[in-house]
Protein backbone atom coordinates (compact mmCIF):
# COMPACT_ATOMS: atom_id res chain seq x y z
CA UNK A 1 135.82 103.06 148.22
CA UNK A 2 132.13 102.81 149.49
CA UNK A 3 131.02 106.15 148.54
CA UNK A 4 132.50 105.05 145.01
CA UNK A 5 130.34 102.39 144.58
CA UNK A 6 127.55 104.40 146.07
CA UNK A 7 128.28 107.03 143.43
CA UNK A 8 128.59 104.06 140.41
CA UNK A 9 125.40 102.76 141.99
CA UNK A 10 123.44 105.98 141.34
CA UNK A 11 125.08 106.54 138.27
CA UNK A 12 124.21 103.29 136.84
CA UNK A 13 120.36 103.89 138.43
CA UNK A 14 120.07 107.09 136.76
CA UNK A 15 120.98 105.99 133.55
CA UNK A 16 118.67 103.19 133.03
CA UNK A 17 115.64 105.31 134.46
CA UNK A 18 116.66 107.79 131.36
CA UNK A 19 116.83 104.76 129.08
CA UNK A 20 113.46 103.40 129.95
CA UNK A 21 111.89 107.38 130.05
CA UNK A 22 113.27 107.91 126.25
CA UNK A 23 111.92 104.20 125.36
CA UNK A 24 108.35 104.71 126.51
CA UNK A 25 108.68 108.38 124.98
CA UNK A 26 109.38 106.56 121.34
CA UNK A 27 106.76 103.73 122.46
CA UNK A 28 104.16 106.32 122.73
CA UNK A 29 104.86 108.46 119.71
CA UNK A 30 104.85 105.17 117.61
CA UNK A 31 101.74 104.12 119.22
CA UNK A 32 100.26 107.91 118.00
CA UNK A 33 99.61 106.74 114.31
CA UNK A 34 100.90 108.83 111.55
CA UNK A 35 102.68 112.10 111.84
CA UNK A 36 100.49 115.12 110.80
CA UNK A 37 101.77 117.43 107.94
CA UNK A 38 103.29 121.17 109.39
CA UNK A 39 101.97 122.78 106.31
CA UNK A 40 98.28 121.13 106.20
CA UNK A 41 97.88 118.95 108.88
CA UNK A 42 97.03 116.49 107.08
CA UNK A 43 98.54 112.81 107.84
CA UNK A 44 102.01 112.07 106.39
CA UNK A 45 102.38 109.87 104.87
CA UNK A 46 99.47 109.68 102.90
CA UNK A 47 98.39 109.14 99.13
CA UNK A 48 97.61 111.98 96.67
CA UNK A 49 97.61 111.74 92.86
CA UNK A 50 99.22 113.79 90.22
CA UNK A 51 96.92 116.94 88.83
CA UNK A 52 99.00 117.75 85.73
CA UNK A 53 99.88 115.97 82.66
CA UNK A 54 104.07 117.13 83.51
CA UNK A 55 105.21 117.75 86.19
CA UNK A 56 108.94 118.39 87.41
CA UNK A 57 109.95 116.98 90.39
CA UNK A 58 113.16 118.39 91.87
CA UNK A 59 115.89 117.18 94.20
CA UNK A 60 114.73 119.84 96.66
CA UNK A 61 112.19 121.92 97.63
CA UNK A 62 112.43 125.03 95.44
CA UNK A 63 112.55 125.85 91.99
CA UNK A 64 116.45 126.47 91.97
CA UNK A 65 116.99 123.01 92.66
CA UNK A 66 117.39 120.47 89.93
CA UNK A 67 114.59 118.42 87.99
CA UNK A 68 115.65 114.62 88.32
CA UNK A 69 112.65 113.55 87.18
CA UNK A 70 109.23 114.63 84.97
CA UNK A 71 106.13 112.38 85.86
CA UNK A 72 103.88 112.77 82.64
CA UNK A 73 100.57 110.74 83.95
CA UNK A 74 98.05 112.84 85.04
CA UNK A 75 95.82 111.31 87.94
CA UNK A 76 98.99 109.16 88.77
CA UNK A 77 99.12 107.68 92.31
CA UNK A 78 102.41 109.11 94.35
CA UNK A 79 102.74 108.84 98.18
CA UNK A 80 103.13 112.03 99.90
CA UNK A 81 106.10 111.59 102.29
CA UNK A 82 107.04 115.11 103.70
CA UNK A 83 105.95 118.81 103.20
CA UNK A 84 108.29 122.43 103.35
CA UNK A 85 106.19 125.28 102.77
CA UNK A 86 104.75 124.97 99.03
CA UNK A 87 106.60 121.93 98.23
CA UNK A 88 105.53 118.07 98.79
CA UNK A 89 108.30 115.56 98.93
CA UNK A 90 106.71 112.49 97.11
CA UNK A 91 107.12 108.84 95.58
CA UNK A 92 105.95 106.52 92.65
CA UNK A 93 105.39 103.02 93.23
CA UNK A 94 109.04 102.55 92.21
CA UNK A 95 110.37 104.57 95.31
CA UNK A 96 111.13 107.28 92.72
CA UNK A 97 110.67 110.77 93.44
CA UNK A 98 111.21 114.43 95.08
CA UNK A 99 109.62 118.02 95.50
CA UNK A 100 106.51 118.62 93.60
CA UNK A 101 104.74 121.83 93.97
CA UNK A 102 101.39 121.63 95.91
CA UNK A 103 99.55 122.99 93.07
CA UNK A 104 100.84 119.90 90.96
CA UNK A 105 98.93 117.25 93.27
CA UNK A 106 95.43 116.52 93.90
CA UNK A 107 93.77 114.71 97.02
CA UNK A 108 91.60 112.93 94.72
CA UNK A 109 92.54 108.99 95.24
CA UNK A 110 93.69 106.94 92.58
CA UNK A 111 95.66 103.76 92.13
CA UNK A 112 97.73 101.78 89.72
CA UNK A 113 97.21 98.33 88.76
CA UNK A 114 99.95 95.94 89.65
CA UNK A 115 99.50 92.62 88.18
CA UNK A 116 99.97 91.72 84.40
CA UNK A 117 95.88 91.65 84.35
CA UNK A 118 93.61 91.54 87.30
CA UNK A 119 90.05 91.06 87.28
CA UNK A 120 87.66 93.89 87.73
CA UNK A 121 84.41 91.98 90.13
CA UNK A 122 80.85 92.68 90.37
CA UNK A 123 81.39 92.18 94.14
CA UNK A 124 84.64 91.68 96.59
CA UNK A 125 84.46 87.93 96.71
CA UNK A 126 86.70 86.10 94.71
CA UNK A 127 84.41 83.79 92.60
CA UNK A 128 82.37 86.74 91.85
CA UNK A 129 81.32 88.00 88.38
CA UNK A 130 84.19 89.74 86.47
CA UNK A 131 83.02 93.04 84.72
CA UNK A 132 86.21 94.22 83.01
CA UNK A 133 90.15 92.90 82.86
CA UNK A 134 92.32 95.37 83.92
CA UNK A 135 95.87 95.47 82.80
CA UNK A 136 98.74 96.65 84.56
CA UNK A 137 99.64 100.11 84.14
CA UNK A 138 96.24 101.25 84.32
CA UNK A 139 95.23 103.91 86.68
CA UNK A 140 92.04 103.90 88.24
CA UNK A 141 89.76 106.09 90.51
CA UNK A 142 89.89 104.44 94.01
CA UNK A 143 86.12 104.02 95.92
CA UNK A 144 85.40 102.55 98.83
CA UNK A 145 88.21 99.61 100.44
CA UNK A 146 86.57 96.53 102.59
CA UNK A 147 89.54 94.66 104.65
CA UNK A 148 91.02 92.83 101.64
CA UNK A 149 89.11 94.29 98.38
CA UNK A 150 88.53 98.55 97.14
CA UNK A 151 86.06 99.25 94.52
CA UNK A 152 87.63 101.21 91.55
CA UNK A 153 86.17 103.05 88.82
CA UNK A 154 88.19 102.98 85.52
CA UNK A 155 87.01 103.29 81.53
CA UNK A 156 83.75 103.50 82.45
CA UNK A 157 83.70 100.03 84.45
CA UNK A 158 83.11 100.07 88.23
CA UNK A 159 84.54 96.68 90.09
CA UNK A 160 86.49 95.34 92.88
CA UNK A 161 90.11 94.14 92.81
CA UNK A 162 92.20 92.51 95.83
CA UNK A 163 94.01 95.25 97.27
CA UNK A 164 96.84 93.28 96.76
CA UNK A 165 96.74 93.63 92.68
CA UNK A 166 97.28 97.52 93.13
CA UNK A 167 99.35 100.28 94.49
CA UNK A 168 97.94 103.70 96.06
CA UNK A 169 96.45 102.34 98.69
CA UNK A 170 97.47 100.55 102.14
CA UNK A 171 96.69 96.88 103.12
CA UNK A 172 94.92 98.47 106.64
CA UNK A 173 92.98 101.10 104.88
CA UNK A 174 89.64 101.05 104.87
CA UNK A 175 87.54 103.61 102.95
CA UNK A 176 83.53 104.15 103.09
């Protein structure tokens, strides 16, 4: 009976210093920041923007799988989620998406506006002097992103919006 217990003992050791090995493994990969693309090690995810004014977008990556879906806004924002090969799994700002073919995208940033209108600013400060309205919809080159404001260029009108009136860019991104 001793050596059982002895035996459970170990067993039950052994386990938890595997438990605790595989938990600090995961700690330190989530601790690494984003994945890296296998294809252009680039980060994934990450945001790219639509270089076409149609482009299919299948359920897999290859052209004999089916088109659910045919963005038709060129410079669109979509967030690159996964790469295979030539293909780029991606999404809209509705969580729609698929496989796009790399030529399809660009790396050139853009964003969408969010909010019903949102005021384009001569600076990021809130009281600030507006230079344009934008409405929602509208897509807009992104420039440089402070902590809470990005700069964006769009119908000829440079500004700053709150990074919280668009989509194509992340709340901890900053951008010089």
């Amino acid at each position: 009976m001793n050596s059982f217990v002895r035996w459970s003992r170990r067993l039950r050791l052994a386990l938890c210093a595997a438990l605790l090995a595989g938990a600090a493994a995961v700690a330190q990969e989530a601790s690494d920041g984003p994945a890296i693309g296998p294809e252009t090690n680039l980060p994934v995810p990450r945001f790219v923007s639509l270089n076409a004014g149609e482009a299919n977008v299948r359920r897999g990556p290859s052209l004999s799988h089916r088109i659910d879906w045919v963005f038709k806004r060129r410079n669109m924002p979509l967030q690159l989620v996964a790469e295979y090969g030539q293909w780029r799994r991606v999404i809209d700002r509705d969580g729609q998406g698929g496989w796009i073919h790399y030529t399809l995208l660009s790396g050139a940033r853009t964003v969408l506006v969010n909010e019903a209108r949102t005021a384009l600013r001569a600076r990021p400060e809130p009281g600030a002097t507006e230079t344009a309205i934008l409405e929602q919809g509208v897509i807009a080159r992104l420039g440089q992103c402070a902590p809470d404001w990005c700069q964006l260029n769009a119908g000829g009108y440079r500004g700053w919006v709150p990074k919280s009136d668009i989509w194509g860019v992340t709340l901890e991104e900053l951008r010089d």
